[in-house]
N, C-alpha and C. Protein backbone atom coordinates (compact mmCIF):
# COMPACT_ATOMS: atom_id res chain seq x y z
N UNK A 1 106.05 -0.36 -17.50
CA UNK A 1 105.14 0.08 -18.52
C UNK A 1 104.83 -1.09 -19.44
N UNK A 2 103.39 -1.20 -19.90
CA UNK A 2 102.61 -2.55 -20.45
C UNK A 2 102.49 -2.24 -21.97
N UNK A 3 102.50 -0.64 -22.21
CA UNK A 3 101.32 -0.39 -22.97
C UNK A 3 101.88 1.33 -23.34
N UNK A 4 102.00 1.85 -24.81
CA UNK A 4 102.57 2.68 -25.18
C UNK A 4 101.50 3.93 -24.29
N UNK A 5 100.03 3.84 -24.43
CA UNK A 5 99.19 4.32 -23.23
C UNK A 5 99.61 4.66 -21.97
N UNK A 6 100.62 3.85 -21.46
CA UNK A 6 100.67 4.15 -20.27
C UNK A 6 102.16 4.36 -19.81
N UNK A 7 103.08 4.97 -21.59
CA UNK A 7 104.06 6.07 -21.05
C UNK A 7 103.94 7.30 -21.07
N UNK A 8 104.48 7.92 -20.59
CA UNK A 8 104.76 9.29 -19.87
C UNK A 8 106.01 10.05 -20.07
N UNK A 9 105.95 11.08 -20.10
CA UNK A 9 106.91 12.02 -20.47
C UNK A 9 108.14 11.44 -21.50
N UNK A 10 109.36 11.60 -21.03
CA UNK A 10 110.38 10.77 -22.19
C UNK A 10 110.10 10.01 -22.81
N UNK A 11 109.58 8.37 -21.80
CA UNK A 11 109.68 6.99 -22.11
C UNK A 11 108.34 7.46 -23.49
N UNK A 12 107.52 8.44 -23.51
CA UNK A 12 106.50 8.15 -24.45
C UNK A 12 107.00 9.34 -25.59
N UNK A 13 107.62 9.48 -25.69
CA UNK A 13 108.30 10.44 -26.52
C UNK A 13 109.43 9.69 -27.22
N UNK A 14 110.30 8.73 -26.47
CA UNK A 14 111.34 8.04 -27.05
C UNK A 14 110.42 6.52 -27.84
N UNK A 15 108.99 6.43 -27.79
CA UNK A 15 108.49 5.47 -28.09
C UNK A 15 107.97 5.85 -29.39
N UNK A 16 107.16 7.13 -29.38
CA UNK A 16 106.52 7.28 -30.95
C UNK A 16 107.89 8.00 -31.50
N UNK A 17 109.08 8.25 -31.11
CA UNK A 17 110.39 8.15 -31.93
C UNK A 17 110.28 6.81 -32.66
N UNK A 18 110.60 6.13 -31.98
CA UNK A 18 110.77 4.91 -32.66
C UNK A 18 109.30 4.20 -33.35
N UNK A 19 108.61 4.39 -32.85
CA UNK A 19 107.33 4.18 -34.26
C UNK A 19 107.28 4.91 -35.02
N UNK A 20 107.10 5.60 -35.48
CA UNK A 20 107.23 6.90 -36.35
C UNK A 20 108.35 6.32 -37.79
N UNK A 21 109.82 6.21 -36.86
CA UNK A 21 110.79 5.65 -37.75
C UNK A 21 110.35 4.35 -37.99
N UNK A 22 110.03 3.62 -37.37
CA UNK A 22 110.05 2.03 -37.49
C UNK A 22 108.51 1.98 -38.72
N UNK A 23 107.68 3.25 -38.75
CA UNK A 23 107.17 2.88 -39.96
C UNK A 23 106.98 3.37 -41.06
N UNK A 24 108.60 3.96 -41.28
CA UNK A 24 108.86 4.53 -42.49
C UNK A 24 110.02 3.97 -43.00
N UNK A 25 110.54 3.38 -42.24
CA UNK A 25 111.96 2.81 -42.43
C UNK A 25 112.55 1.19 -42.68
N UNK A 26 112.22 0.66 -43.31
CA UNK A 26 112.44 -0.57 -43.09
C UNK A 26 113.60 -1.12 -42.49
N UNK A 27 114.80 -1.00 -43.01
CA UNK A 27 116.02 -1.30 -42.13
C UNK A 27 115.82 -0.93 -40.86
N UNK A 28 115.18 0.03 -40.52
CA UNK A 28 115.04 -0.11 -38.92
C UNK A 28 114.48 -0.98 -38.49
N UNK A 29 113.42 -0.90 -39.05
CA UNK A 29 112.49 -2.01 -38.86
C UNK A 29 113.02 -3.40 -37.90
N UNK A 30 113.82 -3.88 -39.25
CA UNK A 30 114.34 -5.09 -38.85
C UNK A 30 114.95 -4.53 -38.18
N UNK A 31 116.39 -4.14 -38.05
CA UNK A 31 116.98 -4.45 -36.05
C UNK A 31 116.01 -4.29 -35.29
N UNK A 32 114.78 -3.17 -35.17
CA UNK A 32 113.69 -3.56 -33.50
C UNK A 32 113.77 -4.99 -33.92
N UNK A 33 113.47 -5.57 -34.81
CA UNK A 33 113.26 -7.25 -34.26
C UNK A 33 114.43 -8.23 -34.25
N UNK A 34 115.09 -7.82 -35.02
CA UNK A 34 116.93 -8.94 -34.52
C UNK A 34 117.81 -7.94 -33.59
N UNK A 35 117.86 -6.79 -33.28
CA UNK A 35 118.22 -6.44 -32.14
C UNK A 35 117.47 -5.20 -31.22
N UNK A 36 116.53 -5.70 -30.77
CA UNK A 36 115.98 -4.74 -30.03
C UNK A 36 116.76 -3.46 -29.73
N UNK A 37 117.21 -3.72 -28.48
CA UNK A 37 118.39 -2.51 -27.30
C UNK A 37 119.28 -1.87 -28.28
N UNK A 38 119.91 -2.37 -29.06
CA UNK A 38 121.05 -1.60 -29.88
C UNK A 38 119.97 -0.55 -30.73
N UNK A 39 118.70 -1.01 -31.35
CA UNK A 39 117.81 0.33 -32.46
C UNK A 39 117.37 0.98 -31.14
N UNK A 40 117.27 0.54 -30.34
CA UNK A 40 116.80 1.42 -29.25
C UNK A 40 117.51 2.52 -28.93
N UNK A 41 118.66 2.01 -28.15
CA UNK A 41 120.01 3.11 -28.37
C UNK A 41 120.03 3.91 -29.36
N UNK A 42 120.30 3.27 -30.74
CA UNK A 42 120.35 4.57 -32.19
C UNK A 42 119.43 5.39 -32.02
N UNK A 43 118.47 5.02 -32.31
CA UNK A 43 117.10 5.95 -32.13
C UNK A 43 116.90 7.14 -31.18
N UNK A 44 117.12 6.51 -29.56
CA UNK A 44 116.89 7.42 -28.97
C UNK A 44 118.04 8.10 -27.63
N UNK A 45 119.37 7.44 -27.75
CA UNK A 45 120.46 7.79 -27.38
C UNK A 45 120.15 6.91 -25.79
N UNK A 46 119.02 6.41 -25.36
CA UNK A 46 119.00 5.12 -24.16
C UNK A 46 119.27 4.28 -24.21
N UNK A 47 120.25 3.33 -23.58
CA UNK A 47 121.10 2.55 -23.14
C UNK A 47 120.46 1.58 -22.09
N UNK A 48 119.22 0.89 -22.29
CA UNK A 48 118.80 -0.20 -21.65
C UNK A 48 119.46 -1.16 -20.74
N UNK A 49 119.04 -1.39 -19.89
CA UNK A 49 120.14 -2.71 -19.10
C UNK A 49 119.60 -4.00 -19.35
N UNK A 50 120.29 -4.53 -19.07
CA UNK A 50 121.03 -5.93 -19.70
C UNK A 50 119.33 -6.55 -19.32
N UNK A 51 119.21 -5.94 -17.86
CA UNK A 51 117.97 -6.90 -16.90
C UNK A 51 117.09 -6.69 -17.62
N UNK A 52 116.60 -5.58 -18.59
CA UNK A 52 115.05 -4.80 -18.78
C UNK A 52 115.11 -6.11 -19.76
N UNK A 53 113.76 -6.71 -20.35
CA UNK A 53 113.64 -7.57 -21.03
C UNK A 53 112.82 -7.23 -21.75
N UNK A 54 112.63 -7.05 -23.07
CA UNK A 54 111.45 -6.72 -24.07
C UNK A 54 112.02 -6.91 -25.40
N UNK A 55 110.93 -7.14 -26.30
CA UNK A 55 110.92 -7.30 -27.90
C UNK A 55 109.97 -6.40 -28.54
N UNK A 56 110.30 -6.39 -29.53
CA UNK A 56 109.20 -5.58 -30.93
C UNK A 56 108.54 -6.35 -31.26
N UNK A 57 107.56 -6.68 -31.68
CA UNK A 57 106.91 -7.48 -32.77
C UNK A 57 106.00 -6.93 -33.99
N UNK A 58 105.86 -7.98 -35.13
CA UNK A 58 104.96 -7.04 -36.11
C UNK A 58 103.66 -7.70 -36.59
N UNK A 59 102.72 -6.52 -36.83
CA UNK A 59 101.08 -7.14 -36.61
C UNK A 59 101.11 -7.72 -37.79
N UNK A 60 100.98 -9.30 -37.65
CA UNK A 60 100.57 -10.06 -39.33
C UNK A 60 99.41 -9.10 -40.17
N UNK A 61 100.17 -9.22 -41.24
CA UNK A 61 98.81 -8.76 -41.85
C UNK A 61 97.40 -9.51 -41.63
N UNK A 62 96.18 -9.01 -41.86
CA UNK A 62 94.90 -9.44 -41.25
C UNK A 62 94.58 -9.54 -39.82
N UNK A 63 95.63 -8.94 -38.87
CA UNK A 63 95.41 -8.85 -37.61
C UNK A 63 94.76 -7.44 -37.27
N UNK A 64 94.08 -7.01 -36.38
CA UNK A 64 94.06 -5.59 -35.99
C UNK A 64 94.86 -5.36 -34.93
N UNK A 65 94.71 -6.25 -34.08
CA UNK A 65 95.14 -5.70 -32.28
C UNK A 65 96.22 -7.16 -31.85
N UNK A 66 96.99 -7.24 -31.44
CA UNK A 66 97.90 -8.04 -31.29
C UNK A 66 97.97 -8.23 -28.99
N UNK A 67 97.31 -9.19 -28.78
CA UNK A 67 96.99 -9.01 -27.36
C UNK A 67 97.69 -9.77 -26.91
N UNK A 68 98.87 -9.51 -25.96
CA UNK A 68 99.98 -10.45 -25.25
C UNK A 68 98.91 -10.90 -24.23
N UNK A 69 99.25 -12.36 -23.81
CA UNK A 69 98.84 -12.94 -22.92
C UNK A 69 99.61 -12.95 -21.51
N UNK A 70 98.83 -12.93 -20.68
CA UNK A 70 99.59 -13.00 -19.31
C UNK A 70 100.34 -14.15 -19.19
N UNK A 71 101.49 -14.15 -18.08
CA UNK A 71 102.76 -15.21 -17.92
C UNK A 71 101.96 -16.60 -17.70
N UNK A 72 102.19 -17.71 -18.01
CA UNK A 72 101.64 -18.82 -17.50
C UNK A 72 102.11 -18.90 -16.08
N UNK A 73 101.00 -19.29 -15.26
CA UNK A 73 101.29 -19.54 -13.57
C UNK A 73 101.56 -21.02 -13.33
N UNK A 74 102.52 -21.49 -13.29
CA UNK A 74 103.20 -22.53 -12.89
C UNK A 74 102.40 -23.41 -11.89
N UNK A 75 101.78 -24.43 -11.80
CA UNK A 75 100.48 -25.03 -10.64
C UNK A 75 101.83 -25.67 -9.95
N UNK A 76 103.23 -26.03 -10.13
CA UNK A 76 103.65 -26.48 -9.67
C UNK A 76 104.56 -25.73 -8.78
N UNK A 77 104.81 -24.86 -8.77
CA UNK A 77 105.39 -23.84 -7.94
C UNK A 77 103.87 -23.25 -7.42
N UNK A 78 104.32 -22.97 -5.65
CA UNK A 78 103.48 -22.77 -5.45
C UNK A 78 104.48 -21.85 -4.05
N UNK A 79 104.19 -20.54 -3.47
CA UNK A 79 104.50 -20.07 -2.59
C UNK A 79 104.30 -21.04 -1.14
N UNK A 80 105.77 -20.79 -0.05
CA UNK A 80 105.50 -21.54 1.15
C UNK A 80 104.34 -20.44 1.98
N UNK A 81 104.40 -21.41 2.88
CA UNK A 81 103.52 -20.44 3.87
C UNK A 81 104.56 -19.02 4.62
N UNK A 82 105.34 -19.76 4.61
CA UNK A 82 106.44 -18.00 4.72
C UNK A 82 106.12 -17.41 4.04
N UNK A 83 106.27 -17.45 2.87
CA UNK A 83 106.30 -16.66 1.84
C UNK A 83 104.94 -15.76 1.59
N UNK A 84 103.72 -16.81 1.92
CA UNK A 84 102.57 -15.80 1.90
C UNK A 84 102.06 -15.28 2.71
N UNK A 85 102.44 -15.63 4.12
CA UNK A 85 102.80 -14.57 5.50
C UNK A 85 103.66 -13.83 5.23
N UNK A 86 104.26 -12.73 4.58
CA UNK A 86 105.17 -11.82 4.00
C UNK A 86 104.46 -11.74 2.96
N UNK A 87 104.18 -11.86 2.21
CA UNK A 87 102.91 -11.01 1.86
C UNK A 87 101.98 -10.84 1.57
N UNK A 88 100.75 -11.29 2.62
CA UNK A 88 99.88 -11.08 3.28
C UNK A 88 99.80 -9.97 3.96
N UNK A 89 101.44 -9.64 4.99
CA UNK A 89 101.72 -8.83 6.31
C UNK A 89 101.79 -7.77 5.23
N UNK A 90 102.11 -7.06 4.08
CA UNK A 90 102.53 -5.96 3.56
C UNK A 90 103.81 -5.68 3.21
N UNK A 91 104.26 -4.71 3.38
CA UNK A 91 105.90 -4.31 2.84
C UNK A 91 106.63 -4.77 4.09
N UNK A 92 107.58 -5.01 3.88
CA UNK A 92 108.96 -5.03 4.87
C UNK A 92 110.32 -4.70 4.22
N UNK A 93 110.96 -3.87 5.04
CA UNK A 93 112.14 -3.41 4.59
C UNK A 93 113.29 -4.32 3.76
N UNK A 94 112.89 -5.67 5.14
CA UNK A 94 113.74 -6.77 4.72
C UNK A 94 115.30 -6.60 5.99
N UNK A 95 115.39 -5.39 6.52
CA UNK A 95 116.62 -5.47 7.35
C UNK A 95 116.52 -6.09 8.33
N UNK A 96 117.60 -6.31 9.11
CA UNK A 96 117.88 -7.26 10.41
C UNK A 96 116.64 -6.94 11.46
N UNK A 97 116.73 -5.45 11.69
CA UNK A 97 116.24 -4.73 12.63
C UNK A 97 114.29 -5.40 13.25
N UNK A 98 113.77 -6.01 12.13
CA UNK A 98 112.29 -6.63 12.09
C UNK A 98 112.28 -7.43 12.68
N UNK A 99 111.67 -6.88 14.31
CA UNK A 99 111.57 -8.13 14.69
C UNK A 99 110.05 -7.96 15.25
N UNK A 100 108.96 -7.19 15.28
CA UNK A 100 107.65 -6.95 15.16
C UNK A 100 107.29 -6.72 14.19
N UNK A 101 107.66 -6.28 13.16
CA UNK A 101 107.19 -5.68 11.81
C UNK A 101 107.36 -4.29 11.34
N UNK A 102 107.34 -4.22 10.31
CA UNK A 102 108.50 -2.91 9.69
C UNK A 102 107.65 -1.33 10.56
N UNK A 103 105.86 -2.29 11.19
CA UNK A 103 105.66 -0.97 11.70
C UNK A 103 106.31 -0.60 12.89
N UNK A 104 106.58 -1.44 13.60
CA UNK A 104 107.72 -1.11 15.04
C UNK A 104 109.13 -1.04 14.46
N UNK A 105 109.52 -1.37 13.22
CA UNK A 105 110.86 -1.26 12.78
C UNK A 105 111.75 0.23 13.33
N UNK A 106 112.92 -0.21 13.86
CA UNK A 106 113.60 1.21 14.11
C UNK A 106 113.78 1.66 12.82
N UNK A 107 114.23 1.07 12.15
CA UNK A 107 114.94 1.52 10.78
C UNK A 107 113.42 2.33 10.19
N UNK A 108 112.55 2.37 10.23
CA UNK A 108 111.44 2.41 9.49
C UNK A 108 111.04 3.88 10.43
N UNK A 109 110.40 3.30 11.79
CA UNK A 109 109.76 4.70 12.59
C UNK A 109 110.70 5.42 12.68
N UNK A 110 112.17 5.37 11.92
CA UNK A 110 113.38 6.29 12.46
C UNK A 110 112.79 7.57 11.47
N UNK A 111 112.56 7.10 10.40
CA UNK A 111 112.04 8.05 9.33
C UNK A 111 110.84 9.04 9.19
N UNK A 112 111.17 10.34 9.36
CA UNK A 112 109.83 11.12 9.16
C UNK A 112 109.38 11.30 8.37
N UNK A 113 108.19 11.53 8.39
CA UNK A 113 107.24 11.04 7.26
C UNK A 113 106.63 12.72 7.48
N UNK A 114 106.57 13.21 5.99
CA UNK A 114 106.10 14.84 5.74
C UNK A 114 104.78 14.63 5.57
């Protein structure tokens, strides 16, 4: 999820929790920004993992809309040609069993599909 828009059920329920508080509250305030995950937790009893990575931030005054920019693409990293033959080809399971492609995969056609 990018964009408070585009949560859904809990995750957007545990979000205008925490806006709601975060703009009535100042001490909350500050931990969303010196500790994200822990006001997260208080707030809404979720327990984030270590991996999920995100911050709060706050709109300077005289700003309206605050627009994150996409990741910089590295010109120096650049995918091998393996790498973009895999995906090019689509999904693969990734198991041993591929040795035509996950559509002849046993592991794969073993599975019925409703």
């Amino acid at each position: 999820m990018n964009h408070l828009l585009d949560a859904v059920g809990d995750e957007r329920e545990h979000l205008e929790t925490i806006f709601k508080r975060a703009s009535t509250d100042g001490d909350f305030r500050r931990r969303l920004l010196s500790d994200p995950r822990g006001s997260v937790k208080e707030a809404t009893g979720v327990d984030l993992p270590a991996s999920y990575k995100f911050q709060f931030v706050e709109t300077p005054p005289g700003v309206d809309v605050l627009i994150p920019l996409p990741e910089l693409i590295d010109d120096e990293v650049a995918l091998s040609e393996e790498e973009l033959e895999s995906v090019a080809g689509g999904w693969c399971c990734g198991c041993s069993a591929c040795t035509a492609g996950c559509s002849t995969c046993s592991a794969v056609s073993s599975v019925e599909v409703e």
